[in-house]
C-alpha atoms as a PDB file:
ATOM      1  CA  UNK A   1     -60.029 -33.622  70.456  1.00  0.00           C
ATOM      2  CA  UNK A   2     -63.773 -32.347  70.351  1.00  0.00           C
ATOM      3  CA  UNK A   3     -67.129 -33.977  71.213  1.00  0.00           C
ATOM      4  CA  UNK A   4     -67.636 -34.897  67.819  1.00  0.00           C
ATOM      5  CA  UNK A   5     -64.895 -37.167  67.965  1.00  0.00           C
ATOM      6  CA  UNK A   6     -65.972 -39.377  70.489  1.00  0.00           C
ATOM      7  CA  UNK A   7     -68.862 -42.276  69.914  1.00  0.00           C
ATOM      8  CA  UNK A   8     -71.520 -41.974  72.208  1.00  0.00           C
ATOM      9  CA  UNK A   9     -70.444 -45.978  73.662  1.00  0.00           C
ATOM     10  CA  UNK A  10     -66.667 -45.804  74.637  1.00  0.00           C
ATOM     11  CA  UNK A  11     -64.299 -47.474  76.825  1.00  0.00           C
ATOM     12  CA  UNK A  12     -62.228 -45.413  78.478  1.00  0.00           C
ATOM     13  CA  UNK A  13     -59.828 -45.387  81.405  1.00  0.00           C
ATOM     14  CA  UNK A  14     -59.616 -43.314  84.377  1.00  0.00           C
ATOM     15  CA  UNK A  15     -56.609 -41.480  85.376  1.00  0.00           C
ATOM     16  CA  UNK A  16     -57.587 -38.722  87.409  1.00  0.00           C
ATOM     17  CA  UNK A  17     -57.857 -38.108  90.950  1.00  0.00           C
ATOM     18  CA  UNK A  18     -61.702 -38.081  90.583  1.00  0.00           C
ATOM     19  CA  UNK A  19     -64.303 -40.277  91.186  1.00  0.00           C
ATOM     20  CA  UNK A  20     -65.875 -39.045  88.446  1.00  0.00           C
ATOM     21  CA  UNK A  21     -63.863 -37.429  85.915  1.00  0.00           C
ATOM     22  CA  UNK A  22     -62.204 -39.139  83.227  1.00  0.00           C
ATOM     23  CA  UNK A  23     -59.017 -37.535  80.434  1.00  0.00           C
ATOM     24  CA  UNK A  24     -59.486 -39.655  77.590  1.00  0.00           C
ATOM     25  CA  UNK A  25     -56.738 -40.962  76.290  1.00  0.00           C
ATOM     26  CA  UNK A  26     -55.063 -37.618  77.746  1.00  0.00           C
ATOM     27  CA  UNK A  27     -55.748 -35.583  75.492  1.00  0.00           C
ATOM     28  CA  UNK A  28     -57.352 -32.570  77.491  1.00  0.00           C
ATOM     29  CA  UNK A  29     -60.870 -34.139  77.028  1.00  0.00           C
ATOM     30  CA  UNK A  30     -63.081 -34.917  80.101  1.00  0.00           C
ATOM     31  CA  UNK A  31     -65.790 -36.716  80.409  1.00  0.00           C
ATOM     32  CA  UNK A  32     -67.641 -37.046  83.657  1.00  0.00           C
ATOM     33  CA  UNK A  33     -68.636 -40.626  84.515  1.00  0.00           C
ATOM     34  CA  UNK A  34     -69.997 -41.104  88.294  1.00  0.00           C
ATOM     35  CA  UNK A  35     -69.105 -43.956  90.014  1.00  0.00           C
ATOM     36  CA  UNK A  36     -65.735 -44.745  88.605  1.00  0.00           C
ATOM     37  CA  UNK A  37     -62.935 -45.066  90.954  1.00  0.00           C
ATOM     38  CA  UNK A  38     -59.620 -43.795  89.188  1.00  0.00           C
ATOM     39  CA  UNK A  39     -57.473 -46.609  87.772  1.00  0.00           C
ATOM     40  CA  UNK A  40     -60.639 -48.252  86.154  1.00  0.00           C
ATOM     41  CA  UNK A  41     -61.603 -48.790  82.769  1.00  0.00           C
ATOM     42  CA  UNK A  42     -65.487 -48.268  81.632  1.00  0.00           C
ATOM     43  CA  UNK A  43     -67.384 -48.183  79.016  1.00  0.00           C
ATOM     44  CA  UNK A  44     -69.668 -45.280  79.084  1.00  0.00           C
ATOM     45  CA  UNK A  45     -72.019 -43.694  76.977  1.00  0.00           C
ATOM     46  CA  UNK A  46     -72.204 -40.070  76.359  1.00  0.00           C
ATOM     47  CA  UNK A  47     -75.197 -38.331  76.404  1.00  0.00           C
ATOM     48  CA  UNK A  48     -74.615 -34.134  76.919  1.00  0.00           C
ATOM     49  CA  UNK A  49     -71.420 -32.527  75.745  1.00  0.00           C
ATOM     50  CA  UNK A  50     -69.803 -28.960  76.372  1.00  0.00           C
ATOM     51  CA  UNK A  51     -67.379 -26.651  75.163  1.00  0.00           C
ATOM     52  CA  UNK A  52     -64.361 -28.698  77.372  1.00  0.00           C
ATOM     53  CA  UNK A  53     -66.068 -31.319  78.644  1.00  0.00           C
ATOM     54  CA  UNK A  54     -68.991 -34.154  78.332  1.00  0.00           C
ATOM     55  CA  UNK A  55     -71.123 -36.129  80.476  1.00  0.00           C
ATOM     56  CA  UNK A  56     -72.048 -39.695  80.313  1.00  0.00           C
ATOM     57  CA  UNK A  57     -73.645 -42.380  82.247  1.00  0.00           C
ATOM     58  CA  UNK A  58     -71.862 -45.585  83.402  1.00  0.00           C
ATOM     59  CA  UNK A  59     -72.387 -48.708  81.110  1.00  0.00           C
ATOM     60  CA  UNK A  60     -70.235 -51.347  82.070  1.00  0.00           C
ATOM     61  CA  UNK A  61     -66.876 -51.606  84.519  1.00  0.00           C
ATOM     62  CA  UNK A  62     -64.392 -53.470  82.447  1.00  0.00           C
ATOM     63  CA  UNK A  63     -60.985 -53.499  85.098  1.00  0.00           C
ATOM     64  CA  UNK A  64     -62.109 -52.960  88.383  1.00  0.00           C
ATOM     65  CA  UNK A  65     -60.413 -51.059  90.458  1.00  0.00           C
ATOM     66  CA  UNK A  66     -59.128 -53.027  94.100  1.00  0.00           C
ATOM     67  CA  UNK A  67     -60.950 -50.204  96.218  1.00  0.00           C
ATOM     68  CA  UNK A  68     -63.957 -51.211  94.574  1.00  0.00           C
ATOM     69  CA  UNK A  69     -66.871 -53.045  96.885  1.00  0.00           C
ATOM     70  CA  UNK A  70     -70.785 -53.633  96.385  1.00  0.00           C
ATOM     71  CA  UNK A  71     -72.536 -51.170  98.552  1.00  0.00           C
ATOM     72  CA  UNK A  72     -74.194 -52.108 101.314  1.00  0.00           C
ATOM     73  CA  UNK A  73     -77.023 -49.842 100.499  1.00  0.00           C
ATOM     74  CA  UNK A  74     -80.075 -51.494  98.357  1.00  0.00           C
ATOM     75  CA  UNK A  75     -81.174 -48.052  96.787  1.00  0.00           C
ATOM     76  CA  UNK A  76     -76.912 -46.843  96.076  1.00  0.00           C
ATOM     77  CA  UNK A  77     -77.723 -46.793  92.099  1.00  0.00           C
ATOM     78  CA  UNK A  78     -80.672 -44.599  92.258  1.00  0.00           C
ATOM     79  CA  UNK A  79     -80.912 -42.384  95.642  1.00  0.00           C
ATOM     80  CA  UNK A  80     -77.312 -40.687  95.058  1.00  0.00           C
ATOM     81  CA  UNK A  81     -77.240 -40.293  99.043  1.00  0.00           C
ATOM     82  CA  UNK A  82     -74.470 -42.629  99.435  1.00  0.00           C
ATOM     83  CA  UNK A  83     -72.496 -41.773  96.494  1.00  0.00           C
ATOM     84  CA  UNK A  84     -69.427 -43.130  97.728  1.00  0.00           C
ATOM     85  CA  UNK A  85     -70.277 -46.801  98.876  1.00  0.00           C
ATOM     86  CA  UNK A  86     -68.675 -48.634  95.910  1.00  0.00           C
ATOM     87  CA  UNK A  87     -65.233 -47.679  97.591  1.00  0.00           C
ATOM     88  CA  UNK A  88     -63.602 -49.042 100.398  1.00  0.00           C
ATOM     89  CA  UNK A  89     -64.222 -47.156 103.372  1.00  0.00           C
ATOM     90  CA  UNK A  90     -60.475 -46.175 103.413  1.00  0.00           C
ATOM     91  CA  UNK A  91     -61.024 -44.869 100.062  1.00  0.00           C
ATOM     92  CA  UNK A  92     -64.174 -42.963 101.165  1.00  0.00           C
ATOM     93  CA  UNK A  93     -62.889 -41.002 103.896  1.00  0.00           C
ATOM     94  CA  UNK A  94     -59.467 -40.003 101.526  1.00  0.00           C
ATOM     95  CA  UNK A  95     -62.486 -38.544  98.926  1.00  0.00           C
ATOM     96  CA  UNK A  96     -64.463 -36.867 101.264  1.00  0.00           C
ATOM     97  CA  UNK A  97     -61.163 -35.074 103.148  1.00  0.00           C
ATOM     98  CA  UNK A  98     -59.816 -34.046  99.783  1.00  0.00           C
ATOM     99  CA  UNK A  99     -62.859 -32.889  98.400  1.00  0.00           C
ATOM    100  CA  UNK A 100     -63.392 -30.579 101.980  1.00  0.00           C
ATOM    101  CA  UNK A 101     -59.471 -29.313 101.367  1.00  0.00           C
ATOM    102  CA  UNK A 102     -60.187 -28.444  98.179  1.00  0.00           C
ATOM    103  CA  UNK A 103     -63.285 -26.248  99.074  1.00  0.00           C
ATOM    104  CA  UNK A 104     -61.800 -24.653 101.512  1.00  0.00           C
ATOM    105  CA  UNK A 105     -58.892 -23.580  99.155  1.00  0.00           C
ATOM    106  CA  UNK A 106     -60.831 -22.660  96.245  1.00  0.00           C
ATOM    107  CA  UNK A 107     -64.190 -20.822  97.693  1.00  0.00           C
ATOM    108  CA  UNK A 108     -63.096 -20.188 100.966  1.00  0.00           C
ATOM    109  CA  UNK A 109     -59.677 -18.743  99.760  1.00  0.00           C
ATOM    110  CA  UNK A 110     -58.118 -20.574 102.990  1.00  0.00           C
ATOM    111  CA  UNK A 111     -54.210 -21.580 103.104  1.00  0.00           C
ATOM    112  CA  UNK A 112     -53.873 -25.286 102.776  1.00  0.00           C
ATOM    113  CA  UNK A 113     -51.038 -25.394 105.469  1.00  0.00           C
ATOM    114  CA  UNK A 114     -53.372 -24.156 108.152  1.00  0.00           C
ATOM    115  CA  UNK A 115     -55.322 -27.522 107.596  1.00  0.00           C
ATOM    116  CA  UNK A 116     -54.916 -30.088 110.547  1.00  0.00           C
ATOM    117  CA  UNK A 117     -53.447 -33.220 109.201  1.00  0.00           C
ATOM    118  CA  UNK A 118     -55.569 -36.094 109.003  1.00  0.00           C
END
């Protein structure tokens, strides 16, 4: 699967452990959607693509996922502060630890046993 096989509006589901990455239809393609918790389906519409990958902003959430809650903050949909306020806090602080584990094992080179456990 390329770019050029996708239409620019699609509905797609998320299956990866990413809040903003989606495989469609695994087939090796990713498209990077934010604000989609994994387990939902959205229709998105590309607008940049690379070599691997494409970008596209968030149209419509189809299924929603159960994590998913309005944020509390008026500006969430255009300050990107906050990014994570449409999931449960629960949710939120699984994210944020993973994302700080995986950081510390790719740049920092550190051993993912010597992390305390949360």
């Amino acid at each position: 699967i390329s770019a050029t096989d996708l239409p620019a509006d699609r509905k797609i589901t998320s299956e990866e452990e990413s809040d903003e990455s989606l495989d469609v239809e695994n087939k090796g393609w990713v498209v990077f959607v934010p604000s989609v918790i994994p387990g939902e389906t959205v229709r998105c519409r590309i607008y940049r693509n690379f070599r691997s990958y494409s970008e596209a902003d968030l149209i419509e959430v189809i299924d929603k996922s159960p994590q998913r809650v309005e944020p509390v903050c008026p500006l969430f949909a255009e300050c990107g502060g906050c990014q994570y306020q449409h999931m449960d806090i629960s949710i939120q602080r699984e994210w944020k630890t993973s994302q700080v584990q995986e950081l510390l094992e790719r740049v920092g080179k550190l051993d993912p046993d010597s992390f305390p456990s949360t």
